[in-house]
Protein backbone atom coordinates (compact mmCIF):
# COMPACT_ATOMS: atom_id res chain seq x y z
CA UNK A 1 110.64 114.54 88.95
CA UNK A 2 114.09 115.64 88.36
CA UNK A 3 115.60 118.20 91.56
CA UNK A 4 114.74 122.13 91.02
CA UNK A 5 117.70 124.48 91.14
CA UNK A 6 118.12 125.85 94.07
CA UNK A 7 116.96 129.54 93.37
CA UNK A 8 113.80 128.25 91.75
CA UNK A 9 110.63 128.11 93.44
CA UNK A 10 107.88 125.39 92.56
CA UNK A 11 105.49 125.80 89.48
CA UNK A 12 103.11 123.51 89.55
CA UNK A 13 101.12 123.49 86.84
CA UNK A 14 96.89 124.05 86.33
CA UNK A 15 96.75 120.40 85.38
CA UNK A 16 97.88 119.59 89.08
CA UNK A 17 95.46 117.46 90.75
CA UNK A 18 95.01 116.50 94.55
CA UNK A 19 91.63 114.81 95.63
CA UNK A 20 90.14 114.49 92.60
CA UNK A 21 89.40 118.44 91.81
CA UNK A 22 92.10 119.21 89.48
CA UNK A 23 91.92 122.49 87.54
CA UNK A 24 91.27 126.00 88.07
CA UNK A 25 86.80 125.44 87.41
CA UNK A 26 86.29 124.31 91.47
CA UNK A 27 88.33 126.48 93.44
CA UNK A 28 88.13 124.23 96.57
CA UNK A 29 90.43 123.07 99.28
CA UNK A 30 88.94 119.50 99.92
CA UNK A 31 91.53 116.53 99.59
CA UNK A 32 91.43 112.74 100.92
CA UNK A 33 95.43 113.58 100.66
CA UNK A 34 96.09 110.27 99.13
CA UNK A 35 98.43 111.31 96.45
CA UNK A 36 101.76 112.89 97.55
CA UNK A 37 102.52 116.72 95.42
CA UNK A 38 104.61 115.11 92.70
CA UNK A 39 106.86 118.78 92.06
CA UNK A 40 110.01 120.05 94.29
CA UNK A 41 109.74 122.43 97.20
CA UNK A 42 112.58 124.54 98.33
CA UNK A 43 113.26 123.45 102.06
CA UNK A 44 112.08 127.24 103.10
CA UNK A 45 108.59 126.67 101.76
CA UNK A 46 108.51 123.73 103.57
CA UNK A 47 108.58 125.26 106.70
CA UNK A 48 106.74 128.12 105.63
CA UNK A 49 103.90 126.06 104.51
CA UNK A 50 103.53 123.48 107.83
CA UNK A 51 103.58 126.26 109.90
CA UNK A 52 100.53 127.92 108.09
CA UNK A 53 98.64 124.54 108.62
CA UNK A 54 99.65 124.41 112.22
CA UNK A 55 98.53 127.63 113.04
CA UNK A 56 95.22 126.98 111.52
CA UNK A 57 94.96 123.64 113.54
CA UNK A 58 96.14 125.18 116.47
CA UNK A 59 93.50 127.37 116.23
CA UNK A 60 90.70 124.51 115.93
CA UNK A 61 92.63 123.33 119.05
CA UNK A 62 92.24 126.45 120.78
CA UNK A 63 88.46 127.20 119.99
CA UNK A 64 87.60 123.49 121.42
CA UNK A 65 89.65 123.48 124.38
CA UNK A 66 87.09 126.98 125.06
CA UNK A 67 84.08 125.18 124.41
CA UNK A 68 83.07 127.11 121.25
CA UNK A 69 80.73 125.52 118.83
CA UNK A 70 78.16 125.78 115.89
CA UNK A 71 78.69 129.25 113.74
CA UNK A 72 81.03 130.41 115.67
CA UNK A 73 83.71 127.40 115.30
CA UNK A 74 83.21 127.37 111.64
CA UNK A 75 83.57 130.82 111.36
CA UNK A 76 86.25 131.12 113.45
CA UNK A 77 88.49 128.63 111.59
CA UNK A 78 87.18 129.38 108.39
CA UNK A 79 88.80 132.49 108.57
CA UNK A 80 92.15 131.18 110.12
CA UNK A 81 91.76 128.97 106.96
CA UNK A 82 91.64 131.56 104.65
CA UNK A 83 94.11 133.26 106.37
CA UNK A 84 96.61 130.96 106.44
CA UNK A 85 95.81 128.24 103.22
CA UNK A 86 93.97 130.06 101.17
CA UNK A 87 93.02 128.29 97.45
CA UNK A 88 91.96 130.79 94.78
CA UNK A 89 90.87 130.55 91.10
CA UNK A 90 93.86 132.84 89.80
CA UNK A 91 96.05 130.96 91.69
CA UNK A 92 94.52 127.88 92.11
CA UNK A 93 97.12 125.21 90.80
CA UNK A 94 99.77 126.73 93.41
CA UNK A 95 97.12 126.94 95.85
CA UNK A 96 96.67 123.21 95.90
CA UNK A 97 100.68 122.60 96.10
CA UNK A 98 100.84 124.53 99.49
CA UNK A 99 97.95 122.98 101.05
CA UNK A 100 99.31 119.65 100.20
CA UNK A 101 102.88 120.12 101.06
CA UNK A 102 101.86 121.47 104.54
CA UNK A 103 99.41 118.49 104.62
CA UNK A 104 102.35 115.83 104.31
CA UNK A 105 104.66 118.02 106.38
CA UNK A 106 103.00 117.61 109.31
CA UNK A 107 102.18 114.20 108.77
CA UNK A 108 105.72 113.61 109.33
CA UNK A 109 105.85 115.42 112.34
CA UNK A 110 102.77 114.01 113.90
CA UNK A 111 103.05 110.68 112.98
CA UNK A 112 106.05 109.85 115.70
CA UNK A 113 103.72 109.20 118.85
CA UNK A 114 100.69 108.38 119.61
CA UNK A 115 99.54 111.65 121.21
CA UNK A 116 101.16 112.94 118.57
CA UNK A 117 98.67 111.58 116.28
CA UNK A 118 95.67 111.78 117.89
CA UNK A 119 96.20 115.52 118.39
CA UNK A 120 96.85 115.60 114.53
CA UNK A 121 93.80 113.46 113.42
CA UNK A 122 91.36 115.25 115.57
CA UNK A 123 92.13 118.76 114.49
CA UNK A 124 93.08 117.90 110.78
CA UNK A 125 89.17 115.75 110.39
CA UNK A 126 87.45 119.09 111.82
CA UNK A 127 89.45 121.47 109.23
CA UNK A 128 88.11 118.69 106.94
CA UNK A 129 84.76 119.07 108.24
CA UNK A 130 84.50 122.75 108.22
CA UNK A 131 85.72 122.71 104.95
CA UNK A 132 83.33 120.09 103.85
CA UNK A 133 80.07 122.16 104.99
CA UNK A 134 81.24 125.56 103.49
CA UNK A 135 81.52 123.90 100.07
CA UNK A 136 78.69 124.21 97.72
CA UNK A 137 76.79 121.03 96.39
CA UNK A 138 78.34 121.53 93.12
CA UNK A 139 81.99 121.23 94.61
CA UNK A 140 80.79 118.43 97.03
CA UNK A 141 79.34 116.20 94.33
CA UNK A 142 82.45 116.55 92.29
CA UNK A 143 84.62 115.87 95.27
CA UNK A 144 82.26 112.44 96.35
CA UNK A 145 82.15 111.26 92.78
CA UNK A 146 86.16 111.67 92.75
CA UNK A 147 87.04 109.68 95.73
CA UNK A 148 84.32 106.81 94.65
CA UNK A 149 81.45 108.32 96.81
CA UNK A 150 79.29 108.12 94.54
CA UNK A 151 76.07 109.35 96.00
CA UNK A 152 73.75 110.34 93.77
CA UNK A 153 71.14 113.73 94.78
CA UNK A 154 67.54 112.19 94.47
CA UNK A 155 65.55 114.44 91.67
CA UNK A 156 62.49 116.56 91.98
CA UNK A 157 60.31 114.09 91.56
CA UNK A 158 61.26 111.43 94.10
CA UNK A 159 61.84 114.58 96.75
CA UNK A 160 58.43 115.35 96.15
CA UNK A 161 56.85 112.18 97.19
CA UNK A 162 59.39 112.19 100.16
CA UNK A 163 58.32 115.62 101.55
CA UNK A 164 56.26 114.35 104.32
CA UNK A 165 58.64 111.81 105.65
CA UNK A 166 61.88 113.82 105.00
CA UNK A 167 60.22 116.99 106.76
CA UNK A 168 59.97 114.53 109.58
CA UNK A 169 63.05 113.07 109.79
CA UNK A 170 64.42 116.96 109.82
CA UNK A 171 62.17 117.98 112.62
CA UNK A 172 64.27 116.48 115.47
CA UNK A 173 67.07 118.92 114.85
CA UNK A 174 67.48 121.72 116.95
CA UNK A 175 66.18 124.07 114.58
CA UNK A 176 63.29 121.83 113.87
CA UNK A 177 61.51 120.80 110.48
CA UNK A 178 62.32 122.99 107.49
CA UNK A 179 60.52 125.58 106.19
CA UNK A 180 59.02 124.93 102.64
CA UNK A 181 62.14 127.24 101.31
CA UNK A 182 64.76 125.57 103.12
CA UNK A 183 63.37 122.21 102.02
CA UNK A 184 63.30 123.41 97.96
CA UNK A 185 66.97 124.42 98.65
CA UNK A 186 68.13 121.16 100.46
CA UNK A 187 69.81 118.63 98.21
CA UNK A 188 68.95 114.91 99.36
CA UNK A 189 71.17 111.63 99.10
CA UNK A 190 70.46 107.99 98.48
CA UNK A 191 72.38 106.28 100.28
CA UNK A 192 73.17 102.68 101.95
CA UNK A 193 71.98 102.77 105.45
CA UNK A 194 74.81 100.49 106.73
CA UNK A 195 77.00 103.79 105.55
CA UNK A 196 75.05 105.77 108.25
CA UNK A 197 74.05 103.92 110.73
CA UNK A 198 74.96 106.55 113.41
CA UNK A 199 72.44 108.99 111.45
CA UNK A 200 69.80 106.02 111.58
CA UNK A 201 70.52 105.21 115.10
CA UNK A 202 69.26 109.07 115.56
CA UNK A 203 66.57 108.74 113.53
CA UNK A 204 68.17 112.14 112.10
CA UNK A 205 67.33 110.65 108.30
CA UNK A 206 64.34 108.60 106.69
CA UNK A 207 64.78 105.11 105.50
CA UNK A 208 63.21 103.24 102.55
CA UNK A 209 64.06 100.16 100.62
CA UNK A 210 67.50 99.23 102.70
CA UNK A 211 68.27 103.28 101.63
CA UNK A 212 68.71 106.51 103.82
CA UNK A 213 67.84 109.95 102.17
CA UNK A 214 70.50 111.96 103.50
CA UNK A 215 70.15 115.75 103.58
CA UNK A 216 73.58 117.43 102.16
CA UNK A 217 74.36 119.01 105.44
CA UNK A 218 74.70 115.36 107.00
CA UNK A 219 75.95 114.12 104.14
CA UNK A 220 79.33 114.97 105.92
CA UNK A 221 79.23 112.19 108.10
CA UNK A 222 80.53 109.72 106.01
CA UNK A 223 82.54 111.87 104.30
CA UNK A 224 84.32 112.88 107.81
CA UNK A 225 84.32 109.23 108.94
CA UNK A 226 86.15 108.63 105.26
CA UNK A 227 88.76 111.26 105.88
CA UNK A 228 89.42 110.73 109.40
CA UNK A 229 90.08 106.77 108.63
CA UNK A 230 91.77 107.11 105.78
CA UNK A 231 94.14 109.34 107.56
CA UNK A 232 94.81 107.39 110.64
CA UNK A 233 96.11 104.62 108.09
CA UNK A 234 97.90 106.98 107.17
CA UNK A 235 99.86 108.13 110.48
CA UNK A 236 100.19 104.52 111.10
CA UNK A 237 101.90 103.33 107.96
CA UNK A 238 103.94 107.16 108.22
CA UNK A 239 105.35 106.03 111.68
CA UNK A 240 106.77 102.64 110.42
CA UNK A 241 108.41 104.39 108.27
CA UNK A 242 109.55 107.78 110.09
CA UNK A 243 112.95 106.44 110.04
CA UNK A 244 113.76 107.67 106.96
CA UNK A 245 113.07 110.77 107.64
CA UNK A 246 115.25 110.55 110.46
CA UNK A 247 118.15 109.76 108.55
CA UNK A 248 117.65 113.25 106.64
CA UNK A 249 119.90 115.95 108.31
CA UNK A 250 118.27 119.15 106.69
CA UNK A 251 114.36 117.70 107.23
CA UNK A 252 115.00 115.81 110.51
CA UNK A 253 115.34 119.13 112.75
CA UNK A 254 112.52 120.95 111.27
CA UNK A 255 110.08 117.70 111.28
CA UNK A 256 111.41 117.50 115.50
CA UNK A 257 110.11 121.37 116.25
CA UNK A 258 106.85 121.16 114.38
CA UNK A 259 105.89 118.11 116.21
CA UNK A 260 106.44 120.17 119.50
CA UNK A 261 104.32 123.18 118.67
CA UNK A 262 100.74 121.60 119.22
CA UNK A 263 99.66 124.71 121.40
CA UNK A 264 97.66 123.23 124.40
CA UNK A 265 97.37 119.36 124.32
CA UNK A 266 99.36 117.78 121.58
CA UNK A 267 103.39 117.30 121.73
CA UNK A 268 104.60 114.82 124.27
CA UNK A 269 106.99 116.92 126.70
CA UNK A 270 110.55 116.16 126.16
CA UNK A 271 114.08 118.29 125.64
CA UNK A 272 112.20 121.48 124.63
CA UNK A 273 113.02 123.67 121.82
CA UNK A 274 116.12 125.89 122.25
CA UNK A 275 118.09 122.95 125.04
CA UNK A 276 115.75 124.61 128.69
CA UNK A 277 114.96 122.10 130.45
CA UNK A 278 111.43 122.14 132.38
CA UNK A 279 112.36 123.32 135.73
CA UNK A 280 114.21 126.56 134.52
CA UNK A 281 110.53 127.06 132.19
CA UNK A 282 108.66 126.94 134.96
CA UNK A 283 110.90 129.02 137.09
CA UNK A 284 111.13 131.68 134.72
CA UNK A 285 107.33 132.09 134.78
CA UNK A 286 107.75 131.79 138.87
CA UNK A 287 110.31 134.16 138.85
CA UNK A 288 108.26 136.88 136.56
CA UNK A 289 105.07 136.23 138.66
CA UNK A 290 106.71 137.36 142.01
CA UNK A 291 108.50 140.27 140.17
CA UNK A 292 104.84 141.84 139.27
CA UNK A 293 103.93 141.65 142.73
CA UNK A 294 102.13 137.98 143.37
CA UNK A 295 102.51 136.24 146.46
CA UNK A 296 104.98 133.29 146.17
CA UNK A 297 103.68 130.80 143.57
CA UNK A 298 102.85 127.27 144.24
CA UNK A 299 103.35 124.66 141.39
CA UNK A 300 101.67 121.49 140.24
CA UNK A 301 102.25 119.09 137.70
CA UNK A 302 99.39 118.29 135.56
CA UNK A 303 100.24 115.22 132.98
CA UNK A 304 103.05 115.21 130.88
CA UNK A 305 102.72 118.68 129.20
CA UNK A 306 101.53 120.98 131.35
CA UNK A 307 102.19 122.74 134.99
CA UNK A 308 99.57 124.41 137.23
CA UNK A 309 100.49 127.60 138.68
CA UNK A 310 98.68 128.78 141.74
CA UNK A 311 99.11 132.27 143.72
CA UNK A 312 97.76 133.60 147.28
CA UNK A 313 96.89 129.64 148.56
CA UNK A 314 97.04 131.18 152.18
CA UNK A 315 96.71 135.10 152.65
CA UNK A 316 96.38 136.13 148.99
CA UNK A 317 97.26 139.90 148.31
CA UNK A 318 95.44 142.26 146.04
CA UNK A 319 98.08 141.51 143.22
CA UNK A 320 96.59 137.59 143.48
CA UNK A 321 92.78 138.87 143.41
CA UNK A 322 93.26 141.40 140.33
CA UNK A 323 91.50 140.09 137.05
CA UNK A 324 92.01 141.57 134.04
CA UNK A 325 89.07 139.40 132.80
CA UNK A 326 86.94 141.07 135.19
CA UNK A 327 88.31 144.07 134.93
CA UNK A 328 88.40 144.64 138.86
CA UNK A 329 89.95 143.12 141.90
CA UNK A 330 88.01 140.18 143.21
CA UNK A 331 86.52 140.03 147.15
CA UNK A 332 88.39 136.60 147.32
CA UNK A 333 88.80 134.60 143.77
CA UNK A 334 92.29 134.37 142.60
CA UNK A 335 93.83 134.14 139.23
CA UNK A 336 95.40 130.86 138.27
CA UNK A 337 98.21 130.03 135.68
CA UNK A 338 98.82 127.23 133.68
CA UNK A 339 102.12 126.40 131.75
CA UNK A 340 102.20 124.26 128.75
CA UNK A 341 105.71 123.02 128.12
CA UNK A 342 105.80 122.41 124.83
CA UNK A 343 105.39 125.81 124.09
CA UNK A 344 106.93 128.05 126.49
CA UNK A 345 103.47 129.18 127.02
CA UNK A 346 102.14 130.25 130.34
CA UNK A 347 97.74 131.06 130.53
CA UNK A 348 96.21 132.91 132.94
CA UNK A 349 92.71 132.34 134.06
CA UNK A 350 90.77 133.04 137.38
CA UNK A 351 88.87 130.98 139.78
CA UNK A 352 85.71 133.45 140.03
CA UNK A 353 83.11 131.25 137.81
CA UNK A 354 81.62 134.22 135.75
CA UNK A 355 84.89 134.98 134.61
CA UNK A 356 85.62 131.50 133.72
CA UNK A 357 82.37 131.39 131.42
CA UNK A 358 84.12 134.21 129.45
CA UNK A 359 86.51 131.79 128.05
CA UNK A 360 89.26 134.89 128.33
CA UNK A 361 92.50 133.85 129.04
CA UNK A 362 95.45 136.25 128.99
CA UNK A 363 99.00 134.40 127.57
CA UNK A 364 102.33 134.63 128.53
CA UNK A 365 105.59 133.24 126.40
CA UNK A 366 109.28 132.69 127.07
CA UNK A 367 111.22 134.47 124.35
CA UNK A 368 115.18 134.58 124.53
CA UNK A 369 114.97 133.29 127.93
CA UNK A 370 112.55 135.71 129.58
CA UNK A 371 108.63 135.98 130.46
CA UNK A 372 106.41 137.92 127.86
CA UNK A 373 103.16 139.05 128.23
CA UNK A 374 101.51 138.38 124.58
CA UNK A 375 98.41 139.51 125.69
CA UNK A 376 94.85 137.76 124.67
CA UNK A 377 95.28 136.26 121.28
CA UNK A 378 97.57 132.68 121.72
CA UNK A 379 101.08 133.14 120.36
CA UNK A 380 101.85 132.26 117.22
CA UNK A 381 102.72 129.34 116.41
CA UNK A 382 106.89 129.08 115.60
CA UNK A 383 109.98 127.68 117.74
CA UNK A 384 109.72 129.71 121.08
CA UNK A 385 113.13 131.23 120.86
CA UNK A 386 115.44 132.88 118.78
CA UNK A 387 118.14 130.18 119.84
CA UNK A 388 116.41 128.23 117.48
CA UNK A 389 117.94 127.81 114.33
CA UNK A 390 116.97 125.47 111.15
CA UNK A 391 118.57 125.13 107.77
CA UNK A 392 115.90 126.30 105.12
CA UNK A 393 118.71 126.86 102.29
CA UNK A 394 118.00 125.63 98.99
CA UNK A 395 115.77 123.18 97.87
CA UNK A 396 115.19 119.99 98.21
CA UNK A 397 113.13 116.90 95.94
CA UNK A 398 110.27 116.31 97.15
CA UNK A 399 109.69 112.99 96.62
CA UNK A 400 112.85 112.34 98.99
CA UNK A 401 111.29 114.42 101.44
CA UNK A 402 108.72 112.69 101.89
CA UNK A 403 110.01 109.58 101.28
CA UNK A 404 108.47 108.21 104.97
CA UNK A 405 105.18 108.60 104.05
């Protein structure tokens, strides 16, 4: 499509159409992301739309790295979802346009390595999969039979003369066998077995005549193993091509900063935002640690990313011993810091195994050069300093934006 001025913002129309869902009726957010946005972004909305998805995925990064699970997880990004990509019926069309951009904008940026892209892939197939589960059946069967899933539910009929062996096949969950309710409500799938042979290998569904009867909440399975295969083709083929992008002056920088942003384990370390180098990083946070009264601090690298602080290794003092996760000054536990270089983030934690259950950290970040405490929420996600500056003037076509992909 011809280039938007560059005062104009993108209007994608109702009759846009990503993943198969294309019109205001199914206000859903699920996309294979096969088919790049065909309509021009301005170069600001670029960035401001791949750093919404990155601090969504940062916070699926977050919430795993802490162990959380079940409910919680998908509640927990869920709502960082609908905080940050939301898709509503009013404003469905444009909705769509921003999830996608930020979709293919950080494609480009996590395409470049290989940690790169395993960081990306994990995080972007459990937004998939949280996504996937909160939809209703009616969204999910138009989303399967769109992307040539086409698994038909069984009717009322053939679930009745299942009931026995589906009930059974439930009953290893942890939950155990449905109630008579739950089992009414449950939608069940016919499909191959060789699709689900990890769900047969459980024994988590019941087979008949070369068929499994998948319930809808295991459906995902396959649909996850779709997306998350589909996309690593995807980074691949992106990275054979990521010299293009390279080439670009005005997308080049910005694609270089997002990559480094993964907030605990993605982003190789390299040059770091803003020109510091590692050792002044980690001697800022040294530096600030001393000046609020810790004994001297002993460092230790810990892979390529990140740097373990540790305080009072011989005669700790009470500065050392005082948890803010407790709430008191341990007898002889100490806290312990860890620095993750491609953020300028430092996390404090403490050796006392109660308070390490807690899964409470406290976060520090280097901001124009100097140590601040954020407090218990991560930082957002953004370039760590000011220093950092990137052209979002204009706009820019965006099928020569993403040209790489």
């Amino acid at each position: 499509s011809p280039a938007m001025q560059a005062t104009n913002k993108p209007t994608p129309t109702a009759s846009s159409s990503f993943g198969g869902i294309s019109g205001p009726a199914h206000a859903s957010n699920l996309s294979f992301y096969d088919d790049l946005p065909s309509s021009d972004v301005a170069l600001d909305d670029f960035e401001e739309f791949a750093v919404a998805r990155l601090k969504v995925l940062r916070r699926i990064d977050v919430l795993q790295a802490h162990g959380t699970v079940g409910e919680k997880f998908a509640a927990d990004v869920a709502r960082a979802d609908k905080e940050n990509l939301p898709v509503r019926r009013a404003t469905f069309a444009a909705d769509r346009f921003r999830d996608a951009v930020s979709h293919f904008a950080l494609r480009m940026a996590y395409c470049r390595t290989e940690e790169l892209r395993r960081w990306f892939l994990k995080n972007e197939s459990r937004l998939f999969a949280v996504r996937f589960a909160a939809a209703s059946p009616a969204e999910a069967d138009t989303f399967m039979e769109a992307n040539g899933l086409r698994y038909a539910p069984i009717g009322a009929a053939e679930r009745e003369r299942l009931r026995a062996p589906l009930t059974a096949a439930s009953g290893g969950s942890p939950a155990g066998p449905p109630s008579a309710q739950q089992f009414e409500r449950t939608r069940y799938y016919r499909v191959p077995f060789a699709e689900v042979t990890g769900l047969v290998a459980r024994r988590d569904v019941y087979v008949e005549g070369g068929c499994a009867y998948v319930p809808h909440d295991k459906i995902s399975v396959r649909i996850e193993e779709r997306f998350r295969a589909s996309l690593s083709k995807s980074l691949t083929a992106a990275f054979k091509r990521s010299a293009t992008i390279e080439r670009d002056a005005r997308v080049a920088p910005l694609v270089k900063i997002l990559g480094r942003v993964a907030f605990k384990y993605g982003g190789q370390a390299g040059p770091t935002a803003g020109g510091a180098d590692h050792e002044t990083m980690v001697r800022t946070f040294t530096d600030y640690l001393s000046s609020i009264g810790h004994s001297e601090p002993k460092t230790k690298p810990a892979g390529v990313s990140k740097v373990f602080l540790t305080v009072g290794t011989r005669k700790p003092n009470e500065k050392d011993k005082t948890c803010p996760i407790a709430g008191r000054v341990h007898k002889s536990n100490t806290q312990k810091y860890t620095v993750f270089l491609d953020t300028h983030v430092m996390m404090q934690g403490c050796w006392d195994g109660e308070c390490q259950a807690t899964k409470r950290n406290v976060f520090y970040q280097i901001r124009d050069g100097k140590c601040h405490k954020v407090g218990w929420t991560p930082p957002p996600v953004g370039p760590p300093s000011s220093d950092v500056k990137v052209e979002t003037v204009g706009s820019h076509n965006q099928a020569a934006i993403f040209a790489g992909l």
